[in-house]
N, C-alpha and C. Protein backbone atom coordinates (compact mmCIF):
# COMPACT_ATOMS: atom_id res chain seq x y z
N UNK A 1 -39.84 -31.77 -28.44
CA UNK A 1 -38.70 -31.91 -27.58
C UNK A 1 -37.41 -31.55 -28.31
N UNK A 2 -37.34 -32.06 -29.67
CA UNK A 2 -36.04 -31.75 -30.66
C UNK A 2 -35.86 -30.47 -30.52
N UNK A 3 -37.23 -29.77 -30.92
CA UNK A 3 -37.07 -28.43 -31.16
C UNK A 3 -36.54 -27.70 -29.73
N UNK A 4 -36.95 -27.89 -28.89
CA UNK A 4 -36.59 -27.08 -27.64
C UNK A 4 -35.25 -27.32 -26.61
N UNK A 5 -34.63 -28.70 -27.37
CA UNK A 5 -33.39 -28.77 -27.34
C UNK A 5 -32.57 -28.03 -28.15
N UNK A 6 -33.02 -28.12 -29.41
CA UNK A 6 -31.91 -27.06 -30.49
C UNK A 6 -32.47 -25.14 -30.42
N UNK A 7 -33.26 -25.13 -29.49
CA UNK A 7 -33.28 -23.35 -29.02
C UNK A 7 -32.42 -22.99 -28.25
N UNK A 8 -32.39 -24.29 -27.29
CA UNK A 8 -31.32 -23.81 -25.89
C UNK A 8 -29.35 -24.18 -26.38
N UNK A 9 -29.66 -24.99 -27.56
CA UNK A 9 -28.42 -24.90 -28.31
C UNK A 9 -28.13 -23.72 -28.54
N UNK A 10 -28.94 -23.36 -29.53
CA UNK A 10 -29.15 -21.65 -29.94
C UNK A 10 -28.62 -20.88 -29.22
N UNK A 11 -29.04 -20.99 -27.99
CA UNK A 11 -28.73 -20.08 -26.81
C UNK A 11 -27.50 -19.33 -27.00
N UNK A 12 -27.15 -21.13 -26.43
CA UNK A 12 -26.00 -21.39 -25.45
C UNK A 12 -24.96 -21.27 -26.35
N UNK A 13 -24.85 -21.49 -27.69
CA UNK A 13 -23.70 -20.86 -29.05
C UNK A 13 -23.70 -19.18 -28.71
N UNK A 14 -24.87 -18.63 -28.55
CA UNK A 14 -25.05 -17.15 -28.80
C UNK A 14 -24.48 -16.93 -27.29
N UNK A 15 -24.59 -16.95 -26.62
CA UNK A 15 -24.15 -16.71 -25.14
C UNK A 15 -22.67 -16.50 -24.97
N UNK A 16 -21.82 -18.45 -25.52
CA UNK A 16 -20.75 -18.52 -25.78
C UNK A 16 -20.25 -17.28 -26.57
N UNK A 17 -20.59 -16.83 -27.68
CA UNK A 17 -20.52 -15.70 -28.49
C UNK A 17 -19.76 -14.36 -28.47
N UNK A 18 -21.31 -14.12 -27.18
CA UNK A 18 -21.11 -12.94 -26.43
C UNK A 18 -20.22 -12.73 -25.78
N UNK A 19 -19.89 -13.44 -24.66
CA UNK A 19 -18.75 -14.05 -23.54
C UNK A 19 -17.18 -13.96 -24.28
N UNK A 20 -17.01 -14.59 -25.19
CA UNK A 20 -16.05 -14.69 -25.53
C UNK A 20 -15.74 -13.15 -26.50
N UNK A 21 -16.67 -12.27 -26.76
CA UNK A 21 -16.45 -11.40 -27.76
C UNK A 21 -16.28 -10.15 -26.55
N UNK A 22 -17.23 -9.67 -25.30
CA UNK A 22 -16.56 -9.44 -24.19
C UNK A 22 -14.85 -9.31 -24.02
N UNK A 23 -14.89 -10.34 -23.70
CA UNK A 23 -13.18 -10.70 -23.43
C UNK A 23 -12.57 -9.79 -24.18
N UNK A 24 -12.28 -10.46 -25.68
CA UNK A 24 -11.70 -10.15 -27.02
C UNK A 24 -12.00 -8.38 -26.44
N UNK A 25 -12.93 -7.98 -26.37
CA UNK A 25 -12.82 -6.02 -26.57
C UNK A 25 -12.28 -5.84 -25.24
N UNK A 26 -12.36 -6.18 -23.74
CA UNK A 26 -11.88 -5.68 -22.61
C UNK A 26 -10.27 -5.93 -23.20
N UNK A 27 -9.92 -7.18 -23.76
CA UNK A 27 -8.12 -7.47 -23.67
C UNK A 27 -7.29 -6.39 -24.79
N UNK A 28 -7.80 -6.41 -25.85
CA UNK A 28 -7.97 -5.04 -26.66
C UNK A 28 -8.13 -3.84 -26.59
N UNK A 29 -8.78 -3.34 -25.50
CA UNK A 29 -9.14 -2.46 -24.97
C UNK A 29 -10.19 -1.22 -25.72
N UNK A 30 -11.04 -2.11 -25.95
CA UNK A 30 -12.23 -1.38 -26.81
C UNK A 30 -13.63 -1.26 -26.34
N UNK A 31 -13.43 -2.12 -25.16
CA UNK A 31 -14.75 -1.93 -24.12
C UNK A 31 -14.03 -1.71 -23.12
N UNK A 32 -14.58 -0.39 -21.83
CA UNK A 32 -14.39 -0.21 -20.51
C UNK A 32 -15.07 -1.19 -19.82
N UNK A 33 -15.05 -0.46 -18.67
CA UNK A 33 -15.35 -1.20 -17.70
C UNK A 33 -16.53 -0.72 -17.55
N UNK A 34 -17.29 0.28 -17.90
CA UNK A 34 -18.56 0.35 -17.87
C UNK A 34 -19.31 -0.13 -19.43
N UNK A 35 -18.84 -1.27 -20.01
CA UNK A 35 -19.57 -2.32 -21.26
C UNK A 35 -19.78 -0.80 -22.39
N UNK A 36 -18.76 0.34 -22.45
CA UNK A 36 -18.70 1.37 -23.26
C UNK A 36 -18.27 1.01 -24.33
N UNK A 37 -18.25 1.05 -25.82
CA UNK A 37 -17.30 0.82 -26.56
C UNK A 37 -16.45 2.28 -26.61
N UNK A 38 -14.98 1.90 -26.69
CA UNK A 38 -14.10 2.91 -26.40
C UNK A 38 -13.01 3.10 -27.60
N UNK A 39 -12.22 4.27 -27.72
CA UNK A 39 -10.72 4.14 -28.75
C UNK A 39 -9.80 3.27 -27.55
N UNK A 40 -8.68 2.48 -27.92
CA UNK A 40 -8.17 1.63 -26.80
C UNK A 40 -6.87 3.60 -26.67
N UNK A 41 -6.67 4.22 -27.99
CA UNK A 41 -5.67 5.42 -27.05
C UNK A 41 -6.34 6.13 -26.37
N UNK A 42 -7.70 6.32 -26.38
CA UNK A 42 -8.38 7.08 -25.25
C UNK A 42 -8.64 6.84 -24.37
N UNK A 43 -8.65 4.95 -23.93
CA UNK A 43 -9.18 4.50 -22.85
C UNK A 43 -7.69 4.85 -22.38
N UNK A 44 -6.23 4.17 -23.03
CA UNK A 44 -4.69 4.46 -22.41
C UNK A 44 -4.81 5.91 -21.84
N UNK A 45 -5.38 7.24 -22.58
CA UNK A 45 -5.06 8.43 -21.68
C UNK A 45 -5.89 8.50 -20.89
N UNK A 46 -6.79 8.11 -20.31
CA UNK A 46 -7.85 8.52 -19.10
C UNK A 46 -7.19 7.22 -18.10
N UNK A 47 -6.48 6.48 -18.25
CA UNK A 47 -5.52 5.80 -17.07
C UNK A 47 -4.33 6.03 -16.80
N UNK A 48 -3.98 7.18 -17.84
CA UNK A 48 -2.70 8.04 -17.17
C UNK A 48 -3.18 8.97 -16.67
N UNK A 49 -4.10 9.36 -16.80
CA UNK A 49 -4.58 11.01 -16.61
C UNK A 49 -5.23 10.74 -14.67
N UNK A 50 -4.85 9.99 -14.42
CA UNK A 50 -5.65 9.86 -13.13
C UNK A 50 -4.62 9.23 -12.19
N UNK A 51 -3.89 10.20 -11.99
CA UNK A 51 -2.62 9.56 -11.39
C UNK A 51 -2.55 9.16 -9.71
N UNK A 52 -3.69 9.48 -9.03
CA UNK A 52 -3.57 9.22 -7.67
C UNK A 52 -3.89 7.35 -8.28
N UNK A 53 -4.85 6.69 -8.76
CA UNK A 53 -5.26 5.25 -8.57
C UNK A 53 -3.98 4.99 -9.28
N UNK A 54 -3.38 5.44 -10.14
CA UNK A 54 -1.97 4.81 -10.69
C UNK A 54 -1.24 5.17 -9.82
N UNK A 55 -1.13 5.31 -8.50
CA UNK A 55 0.07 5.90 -7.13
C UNK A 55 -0.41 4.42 -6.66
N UNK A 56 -1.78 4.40 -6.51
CA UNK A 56 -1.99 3.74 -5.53
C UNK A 56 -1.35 2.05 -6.11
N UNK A 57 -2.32 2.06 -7.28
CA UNK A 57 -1.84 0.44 -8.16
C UNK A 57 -0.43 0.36 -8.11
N UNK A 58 0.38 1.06 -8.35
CA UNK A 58 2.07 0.74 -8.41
C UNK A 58 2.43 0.81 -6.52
N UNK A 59 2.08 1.73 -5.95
CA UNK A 59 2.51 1.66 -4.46
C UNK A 59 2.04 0.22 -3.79
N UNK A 60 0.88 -0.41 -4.45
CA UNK A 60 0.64 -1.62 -3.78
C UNK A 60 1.01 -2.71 -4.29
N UNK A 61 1.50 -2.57 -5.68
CA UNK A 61 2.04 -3.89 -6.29
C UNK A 61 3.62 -3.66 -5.74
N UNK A 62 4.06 -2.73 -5.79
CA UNK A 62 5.17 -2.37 -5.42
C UNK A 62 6.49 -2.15 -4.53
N UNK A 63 5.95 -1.10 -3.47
CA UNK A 63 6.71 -1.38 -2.41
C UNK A 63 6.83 -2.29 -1.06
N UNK A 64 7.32 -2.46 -0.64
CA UNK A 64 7.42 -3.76 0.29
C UNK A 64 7.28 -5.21 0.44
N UNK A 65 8.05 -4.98 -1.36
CA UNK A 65 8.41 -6.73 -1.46
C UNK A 65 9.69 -7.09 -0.72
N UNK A 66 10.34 -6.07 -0.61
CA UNK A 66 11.63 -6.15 0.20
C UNK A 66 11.81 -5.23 1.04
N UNK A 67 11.94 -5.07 1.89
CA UNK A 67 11.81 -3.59 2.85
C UNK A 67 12.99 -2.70 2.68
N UNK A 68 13.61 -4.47 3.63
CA UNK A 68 15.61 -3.52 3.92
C UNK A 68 16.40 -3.50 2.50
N UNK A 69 15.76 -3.59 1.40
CA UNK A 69 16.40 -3.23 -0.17
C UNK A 69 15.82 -2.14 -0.51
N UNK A 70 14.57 -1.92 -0.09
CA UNK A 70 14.11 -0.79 -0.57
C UNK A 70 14.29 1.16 0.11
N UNK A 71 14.38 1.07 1.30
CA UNK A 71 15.10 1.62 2.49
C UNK A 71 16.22 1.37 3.00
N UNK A 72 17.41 1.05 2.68
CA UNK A 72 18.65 0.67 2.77
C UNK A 72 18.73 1.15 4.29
N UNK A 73 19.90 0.43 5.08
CA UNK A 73 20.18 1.32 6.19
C UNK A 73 21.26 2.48 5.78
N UNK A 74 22.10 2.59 5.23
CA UNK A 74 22.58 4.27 4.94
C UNK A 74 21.60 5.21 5.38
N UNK A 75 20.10 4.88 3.80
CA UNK A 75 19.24 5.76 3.69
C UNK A 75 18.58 6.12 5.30
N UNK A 76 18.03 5.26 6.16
CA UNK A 76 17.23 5.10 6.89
C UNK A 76 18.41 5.84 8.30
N UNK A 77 19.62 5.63 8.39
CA UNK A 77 20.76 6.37 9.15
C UNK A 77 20.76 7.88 8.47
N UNK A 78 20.97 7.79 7.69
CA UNK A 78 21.38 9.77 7.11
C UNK A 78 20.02 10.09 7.98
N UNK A 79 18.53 9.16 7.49
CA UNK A 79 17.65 9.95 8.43
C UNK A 79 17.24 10.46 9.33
N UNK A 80 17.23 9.28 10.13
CA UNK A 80 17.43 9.32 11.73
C UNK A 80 18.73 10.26 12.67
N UNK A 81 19.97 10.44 11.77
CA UNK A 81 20.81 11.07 12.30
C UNK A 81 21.39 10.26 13.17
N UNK A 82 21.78 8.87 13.04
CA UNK A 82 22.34 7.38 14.10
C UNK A 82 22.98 6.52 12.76
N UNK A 83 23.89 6.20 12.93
CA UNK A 83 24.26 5.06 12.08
C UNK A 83 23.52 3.67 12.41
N UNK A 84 23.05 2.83 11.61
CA UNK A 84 22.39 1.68 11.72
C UNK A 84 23.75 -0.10 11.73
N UNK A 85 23.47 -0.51 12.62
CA UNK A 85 24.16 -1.25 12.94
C UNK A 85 23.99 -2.34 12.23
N UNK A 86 22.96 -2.93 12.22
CA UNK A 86 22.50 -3.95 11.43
C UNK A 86 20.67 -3.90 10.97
N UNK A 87 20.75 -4.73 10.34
CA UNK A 87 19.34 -4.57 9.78
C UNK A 87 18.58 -6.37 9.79
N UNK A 88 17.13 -6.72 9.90
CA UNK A 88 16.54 -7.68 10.24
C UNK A 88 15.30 -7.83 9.44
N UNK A 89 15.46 -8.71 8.64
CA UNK A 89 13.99 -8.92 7.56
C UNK A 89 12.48 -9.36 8.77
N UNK A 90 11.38 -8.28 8.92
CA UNK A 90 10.55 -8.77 9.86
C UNK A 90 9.17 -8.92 8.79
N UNK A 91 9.23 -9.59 7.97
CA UNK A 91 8.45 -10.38 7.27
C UNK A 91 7.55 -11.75 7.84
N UNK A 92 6.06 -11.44 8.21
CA UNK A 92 5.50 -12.44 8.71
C UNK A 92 4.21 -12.76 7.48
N UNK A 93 3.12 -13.57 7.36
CA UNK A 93 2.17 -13.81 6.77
C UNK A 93 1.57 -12.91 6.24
N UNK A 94 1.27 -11.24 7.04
CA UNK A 94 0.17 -10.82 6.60
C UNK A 94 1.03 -9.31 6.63
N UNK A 95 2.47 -9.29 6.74
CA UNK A 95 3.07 -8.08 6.50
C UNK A 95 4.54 -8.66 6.03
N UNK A 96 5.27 -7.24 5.57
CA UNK A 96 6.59 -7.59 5.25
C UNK A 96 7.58 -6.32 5.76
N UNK A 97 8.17 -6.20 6.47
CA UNK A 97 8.98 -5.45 6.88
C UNK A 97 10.63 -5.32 7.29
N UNK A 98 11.40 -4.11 7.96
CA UNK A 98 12.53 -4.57 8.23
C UNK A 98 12.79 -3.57 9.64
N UNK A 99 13.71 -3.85 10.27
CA UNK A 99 13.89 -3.53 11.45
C UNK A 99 15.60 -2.90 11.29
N UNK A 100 15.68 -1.98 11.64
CA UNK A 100 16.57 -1.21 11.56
C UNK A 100 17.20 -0.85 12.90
N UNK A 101 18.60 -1.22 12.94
CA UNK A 101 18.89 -1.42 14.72
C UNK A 101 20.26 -0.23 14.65
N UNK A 102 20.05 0.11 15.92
CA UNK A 102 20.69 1.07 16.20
C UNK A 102 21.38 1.00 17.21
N UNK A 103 21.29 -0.05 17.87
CA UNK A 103 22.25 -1.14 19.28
C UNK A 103 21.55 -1.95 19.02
N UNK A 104 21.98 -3.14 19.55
CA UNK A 104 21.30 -4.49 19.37
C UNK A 104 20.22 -4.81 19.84
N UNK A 105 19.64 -4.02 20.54
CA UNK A 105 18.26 -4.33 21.28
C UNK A 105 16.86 -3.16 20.63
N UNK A 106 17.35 -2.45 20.31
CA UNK A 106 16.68 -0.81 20.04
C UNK A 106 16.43 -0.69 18.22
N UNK A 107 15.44 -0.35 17.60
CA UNK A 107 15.36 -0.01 16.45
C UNK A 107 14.27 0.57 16.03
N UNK A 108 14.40 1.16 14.76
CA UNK A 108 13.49 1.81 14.07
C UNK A 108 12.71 0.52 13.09
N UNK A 109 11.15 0.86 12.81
CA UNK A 109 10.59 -0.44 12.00
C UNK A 109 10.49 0.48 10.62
N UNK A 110 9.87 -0.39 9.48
CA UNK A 110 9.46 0.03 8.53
C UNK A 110 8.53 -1.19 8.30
N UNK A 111 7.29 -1.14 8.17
CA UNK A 111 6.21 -2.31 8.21
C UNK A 111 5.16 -2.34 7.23
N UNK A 112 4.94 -2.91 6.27
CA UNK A 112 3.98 -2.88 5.20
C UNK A 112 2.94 -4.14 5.72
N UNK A 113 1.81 -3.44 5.96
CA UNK A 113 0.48 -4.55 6.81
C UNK A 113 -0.02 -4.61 5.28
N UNK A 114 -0.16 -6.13 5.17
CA UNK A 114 -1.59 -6.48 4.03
C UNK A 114 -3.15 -6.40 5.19
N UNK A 115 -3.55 -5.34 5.59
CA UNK A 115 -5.10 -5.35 6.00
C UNK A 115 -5.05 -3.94 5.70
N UNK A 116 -6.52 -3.63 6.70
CA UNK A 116 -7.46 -1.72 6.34
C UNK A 116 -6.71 -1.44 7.75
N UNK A 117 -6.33 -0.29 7.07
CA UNK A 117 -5.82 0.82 8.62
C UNK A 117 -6.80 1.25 9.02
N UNK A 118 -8.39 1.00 9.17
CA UNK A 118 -8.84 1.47 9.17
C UNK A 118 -9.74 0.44 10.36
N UNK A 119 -9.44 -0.23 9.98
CA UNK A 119 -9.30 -1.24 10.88
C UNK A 119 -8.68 -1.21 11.99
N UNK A 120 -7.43 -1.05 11.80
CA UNK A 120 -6.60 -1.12 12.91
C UNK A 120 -6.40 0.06 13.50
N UNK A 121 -7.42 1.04 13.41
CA UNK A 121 -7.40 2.15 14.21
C UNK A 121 -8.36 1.81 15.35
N UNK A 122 -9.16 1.44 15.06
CA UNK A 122 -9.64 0.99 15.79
C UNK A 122 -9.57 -0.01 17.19
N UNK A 123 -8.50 -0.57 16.94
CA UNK A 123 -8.01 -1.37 17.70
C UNK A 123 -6.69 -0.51 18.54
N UNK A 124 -6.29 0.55 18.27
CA UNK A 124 -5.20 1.16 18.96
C UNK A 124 -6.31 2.59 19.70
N UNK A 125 -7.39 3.01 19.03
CA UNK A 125 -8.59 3.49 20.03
C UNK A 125 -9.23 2.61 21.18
N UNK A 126 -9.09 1.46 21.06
CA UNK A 126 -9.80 0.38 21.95
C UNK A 126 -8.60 0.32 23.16
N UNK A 127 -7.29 0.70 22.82
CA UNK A 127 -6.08 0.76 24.10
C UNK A 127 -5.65 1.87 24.19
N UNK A 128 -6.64 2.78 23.79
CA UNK A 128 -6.48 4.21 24.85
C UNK A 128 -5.57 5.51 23.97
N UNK A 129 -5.09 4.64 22.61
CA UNK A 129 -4.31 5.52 21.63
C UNK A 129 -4.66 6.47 21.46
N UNK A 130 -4.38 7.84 21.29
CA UNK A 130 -4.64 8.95 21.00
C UNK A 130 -4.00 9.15 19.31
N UNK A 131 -5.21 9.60 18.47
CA UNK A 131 -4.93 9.23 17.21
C UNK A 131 -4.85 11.16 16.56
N UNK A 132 -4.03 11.31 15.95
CA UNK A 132 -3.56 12.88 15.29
C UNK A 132 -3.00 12.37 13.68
N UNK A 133 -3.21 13.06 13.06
CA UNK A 133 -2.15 13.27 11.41
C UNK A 133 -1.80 14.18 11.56
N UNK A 134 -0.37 14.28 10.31
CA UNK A 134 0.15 15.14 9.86
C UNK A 134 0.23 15.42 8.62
N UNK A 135 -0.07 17.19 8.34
CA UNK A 135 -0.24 17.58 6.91
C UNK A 135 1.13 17.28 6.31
N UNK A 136 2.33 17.31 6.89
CA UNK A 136 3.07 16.85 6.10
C UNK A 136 3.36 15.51 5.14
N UNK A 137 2.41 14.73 5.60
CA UNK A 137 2.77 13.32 5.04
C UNK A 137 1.11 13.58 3.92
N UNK A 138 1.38 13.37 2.72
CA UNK A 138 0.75 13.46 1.97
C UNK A 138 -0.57 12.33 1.56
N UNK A 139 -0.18 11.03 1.90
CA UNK A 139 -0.78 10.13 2.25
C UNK A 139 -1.56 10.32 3.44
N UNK A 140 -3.18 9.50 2.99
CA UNK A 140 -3.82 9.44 4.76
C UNK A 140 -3.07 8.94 5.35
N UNK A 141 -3.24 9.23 7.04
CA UNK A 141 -1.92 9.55 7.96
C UNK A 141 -2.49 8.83 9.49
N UNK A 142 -2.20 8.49 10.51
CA UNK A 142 -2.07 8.78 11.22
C UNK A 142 -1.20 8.33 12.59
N UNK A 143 -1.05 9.06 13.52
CA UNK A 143 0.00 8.77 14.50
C UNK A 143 -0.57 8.77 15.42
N UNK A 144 0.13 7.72 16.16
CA UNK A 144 -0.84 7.13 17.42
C UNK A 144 0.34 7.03 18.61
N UNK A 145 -0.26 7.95 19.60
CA UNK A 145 0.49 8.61 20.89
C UNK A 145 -0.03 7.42 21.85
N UNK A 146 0.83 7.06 22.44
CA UNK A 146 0.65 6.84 23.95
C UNK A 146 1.05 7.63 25.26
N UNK A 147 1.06 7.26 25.81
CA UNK A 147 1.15 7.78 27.80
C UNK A 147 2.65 8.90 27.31
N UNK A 148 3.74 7.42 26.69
CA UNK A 148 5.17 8.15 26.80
C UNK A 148 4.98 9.17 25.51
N UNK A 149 4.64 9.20 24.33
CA UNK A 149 4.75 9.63 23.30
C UNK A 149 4.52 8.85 22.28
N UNK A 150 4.92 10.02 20.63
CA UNK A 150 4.65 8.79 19.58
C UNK A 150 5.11 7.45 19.29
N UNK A 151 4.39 6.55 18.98
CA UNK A 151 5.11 5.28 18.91
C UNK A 151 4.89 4.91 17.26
N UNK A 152 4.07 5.22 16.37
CA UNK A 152 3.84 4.66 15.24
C UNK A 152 3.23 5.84 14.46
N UNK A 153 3.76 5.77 13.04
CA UNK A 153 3.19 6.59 11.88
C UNK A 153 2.69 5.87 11.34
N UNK A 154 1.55 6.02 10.82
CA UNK A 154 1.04 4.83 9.50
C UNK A 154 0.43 5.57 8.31
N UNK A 155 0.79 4.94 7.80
CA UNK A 155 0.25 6.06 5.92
C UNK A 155 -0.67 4.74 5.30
N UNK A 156 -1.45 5.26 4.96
CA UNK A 156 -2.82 4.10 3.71
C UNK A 156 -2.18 4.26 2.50
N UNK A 157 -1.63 3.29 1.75
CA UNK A 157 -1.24 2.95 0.48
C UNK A 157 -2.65 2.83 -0.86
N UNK A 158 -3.17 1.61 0.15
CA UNK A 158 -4.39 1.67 -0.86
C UNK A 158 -5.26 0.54 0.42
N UNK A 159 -6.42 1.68 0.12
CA UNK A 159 -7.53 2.07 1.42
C UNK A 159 -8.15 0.23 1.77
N UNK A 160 -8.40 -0.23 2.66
CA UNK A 160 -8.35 -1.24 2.83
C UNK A 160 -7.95 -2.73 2.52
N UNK A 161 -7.03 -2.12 2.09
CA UNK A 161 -6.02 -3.50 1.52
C UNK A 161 -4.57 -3.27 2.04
N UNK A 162 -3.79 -2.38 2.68
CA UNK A 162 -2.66 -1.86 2.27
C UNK A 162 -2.14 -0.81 3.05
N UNK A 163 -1.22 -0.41 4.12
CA UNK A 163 -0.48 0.48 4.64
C UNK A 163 0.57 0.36 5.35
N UNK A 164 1.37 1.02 5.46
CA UNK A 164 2.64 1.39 6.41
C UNK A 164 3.29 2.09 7.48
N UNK A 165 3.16 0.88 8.33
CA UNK A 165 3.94 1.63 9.77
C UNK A 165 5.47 1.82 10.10
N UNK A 166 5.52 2.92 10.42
CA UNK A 166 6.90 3.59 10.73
C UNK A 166 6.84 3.61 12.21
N UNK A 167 7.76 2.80 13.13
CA UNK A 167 7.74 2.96 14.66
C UNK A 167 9.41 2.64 15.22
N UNK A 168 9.17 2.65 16.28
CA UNK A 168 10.25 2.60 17.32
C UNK A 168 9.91 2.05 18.25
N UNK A 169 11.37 1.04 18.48
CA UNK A 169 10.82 -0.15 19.67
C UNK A 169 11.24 0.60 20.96
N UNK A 170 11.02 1.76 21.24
CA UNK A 170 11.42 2.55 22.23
C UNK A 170 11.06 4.14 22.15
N UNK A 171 10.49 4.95 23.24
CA UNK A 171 10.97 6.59 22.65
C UNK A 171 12.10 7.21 22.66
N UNK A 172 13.26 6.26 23.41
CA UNK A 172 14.31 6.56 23.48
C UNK A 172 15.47 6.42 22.22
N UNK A 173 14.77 5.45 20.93
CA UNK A 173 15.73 5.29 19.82
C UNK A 173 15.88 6.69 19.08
N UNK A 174 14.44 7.08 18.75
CA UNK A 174 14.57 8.34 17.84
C UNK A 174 13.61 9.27 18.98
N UNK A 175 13.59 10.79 18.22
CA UNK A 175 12.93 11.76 18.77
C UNK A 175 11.44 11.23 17.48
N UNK A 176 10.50 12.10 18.43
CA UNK A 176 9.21 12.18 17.38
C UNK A 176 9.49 12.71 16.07
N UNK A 177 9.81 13.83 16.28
CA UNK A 177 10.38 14.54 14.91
C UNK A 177 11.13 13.65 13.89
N UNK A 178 12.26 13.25 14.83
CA UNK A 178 13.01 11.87 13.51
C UNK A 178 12.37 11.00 12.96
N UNK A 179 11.38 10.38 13.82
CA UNK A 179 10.05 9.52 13.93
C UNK A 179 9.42 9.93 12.50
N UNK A 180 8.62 11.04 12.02
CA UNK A 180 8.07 11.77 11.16
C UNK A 180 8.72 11.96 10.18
N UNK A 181 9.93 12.74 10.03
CA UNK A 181 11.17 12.50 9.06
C UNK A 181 11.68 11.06 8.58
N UNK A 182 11.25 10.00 9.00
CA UNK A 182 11.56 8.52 8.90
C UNK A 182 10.36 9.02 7.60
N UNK A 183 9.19 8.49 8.37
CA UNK A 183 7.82 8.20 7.88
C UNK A 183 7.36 9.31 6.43
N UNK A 184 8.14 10.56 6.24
CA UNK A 184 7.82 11.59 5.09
C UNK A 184 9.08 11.09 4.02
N UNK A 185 10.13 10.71 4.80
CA UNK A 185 11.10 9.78 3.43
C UNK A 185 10.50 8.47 3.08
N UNK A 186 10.22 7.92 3.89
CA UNK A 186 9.42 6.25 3.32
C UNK A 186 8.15 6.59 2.28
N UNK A 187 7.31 7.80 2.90
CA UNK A 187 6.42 8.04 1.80
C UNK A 187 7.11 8.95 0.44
N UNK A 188 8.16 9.22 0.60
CA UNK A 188 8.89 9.56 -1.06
C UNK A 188 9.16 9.12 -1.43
N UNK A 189 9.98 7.41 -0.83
CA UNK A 189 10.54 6.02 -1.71
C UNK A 189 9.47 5.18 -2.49
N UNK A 190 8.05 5.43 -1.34
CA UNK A 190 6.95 4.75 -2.15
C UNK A 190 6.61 5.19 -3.26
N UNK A 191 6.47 6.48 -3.27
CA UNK A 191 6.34 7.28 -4.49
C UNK A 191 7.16 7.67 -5.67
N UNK A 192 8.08 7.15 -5.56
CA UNK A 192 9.56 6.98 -6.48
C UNK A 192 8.76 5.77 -7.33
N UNK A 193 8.27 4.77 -6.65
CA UNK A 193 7.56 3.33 -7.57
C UNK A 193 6.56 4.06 -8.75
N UNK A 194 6.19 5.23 -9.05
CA UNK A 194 5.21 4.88 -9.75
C UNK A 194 6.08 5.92 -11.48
């Protein structure tokens, strides 16, 4: 019995060992992520060298901790071609955004959803949305038409965790085109983060 208590001692020192020597090379950076032993400057250049997941990691830690700081209304007026009257933090639980008014009732959004757009395409196909992208927006894309016209741009930041809608609480605030020109400057501010 002694003995087969002091094996699983054995073990469980050697285990501890391992575990903790793990750590020590991932924090160091001498083991990848595939349990490789690595140089830590070679593992540093193959995580610069791959710059879309470093777009994505900084675009999602990044933009839309603040909306209306990050899109100023100036910026978001020179765009639209309307001066912005006032501006409205529309920050709820599972997004953070700002609302950009152009009379007191009427505005342009800027909306960062924490879920999958991919997801929620689905749900704007289920009410009849007619779904199109545009090559101009460099980010996956898409714009979702109704009866009157476009109502929302949305770009994927980072693929089921993460994206941004560009809309209008009206088709009468902006034209589509301004609509798109909103949504291709918001995706250059995001991209300014990295």
């Amino acid at each position: 019995m002694k003995a087969f208590l002091a094996n699983k001692l054995v073990l469980a020192v050697v285990a501890g060992m391992v575990v903790v020597g793990a750590g020590v090379g991932v924090y160091f950076g001498v083991i990848n992520k595939d349990n490789e032993i690595v140089d830590a400057d070679t593992a540093q250049k193959t995580v610069d060298t791959n710059s879309n997941n470093d777009f994505q990691r900084t675009g999602q830690n990044s933009f839309g901790l603040a909306v209306c700081d990050e899109m100023t209304k100036a910026e978001v007026g020179d765009i639209i071609g309307k001066p912005i009257v006032k501006t409205e933090d529309y920050s709820l639980s599972g997004n953070s955004g700002c609302e950009y008014f152009v009379e007191n009732t009427t505005f342009v959004i800027i909306d960062v959803e924490y879920s999958d757009m991919a997801t929620h395409k689905k749900s704007l196909e289920f009410f009849d949305r007619v779904i199109k992208t545009d090559d101009r927006i460099k980010l996956e894309n898409m714009l979702s038409y109704s009866e009157e016209g476009l109502n929302d741009v949305y770009m994927n930041i980072a693929p089921g965790q993460k994206y941004v809608r560009v809309g209008r609480s009206s088709i009468s605030v902006v034209s589509e085109e301004q609509l798109i020109q909103l949504a291709i400057a918001t995706e250059a501010k995001i991209r300014s983060y990295k």
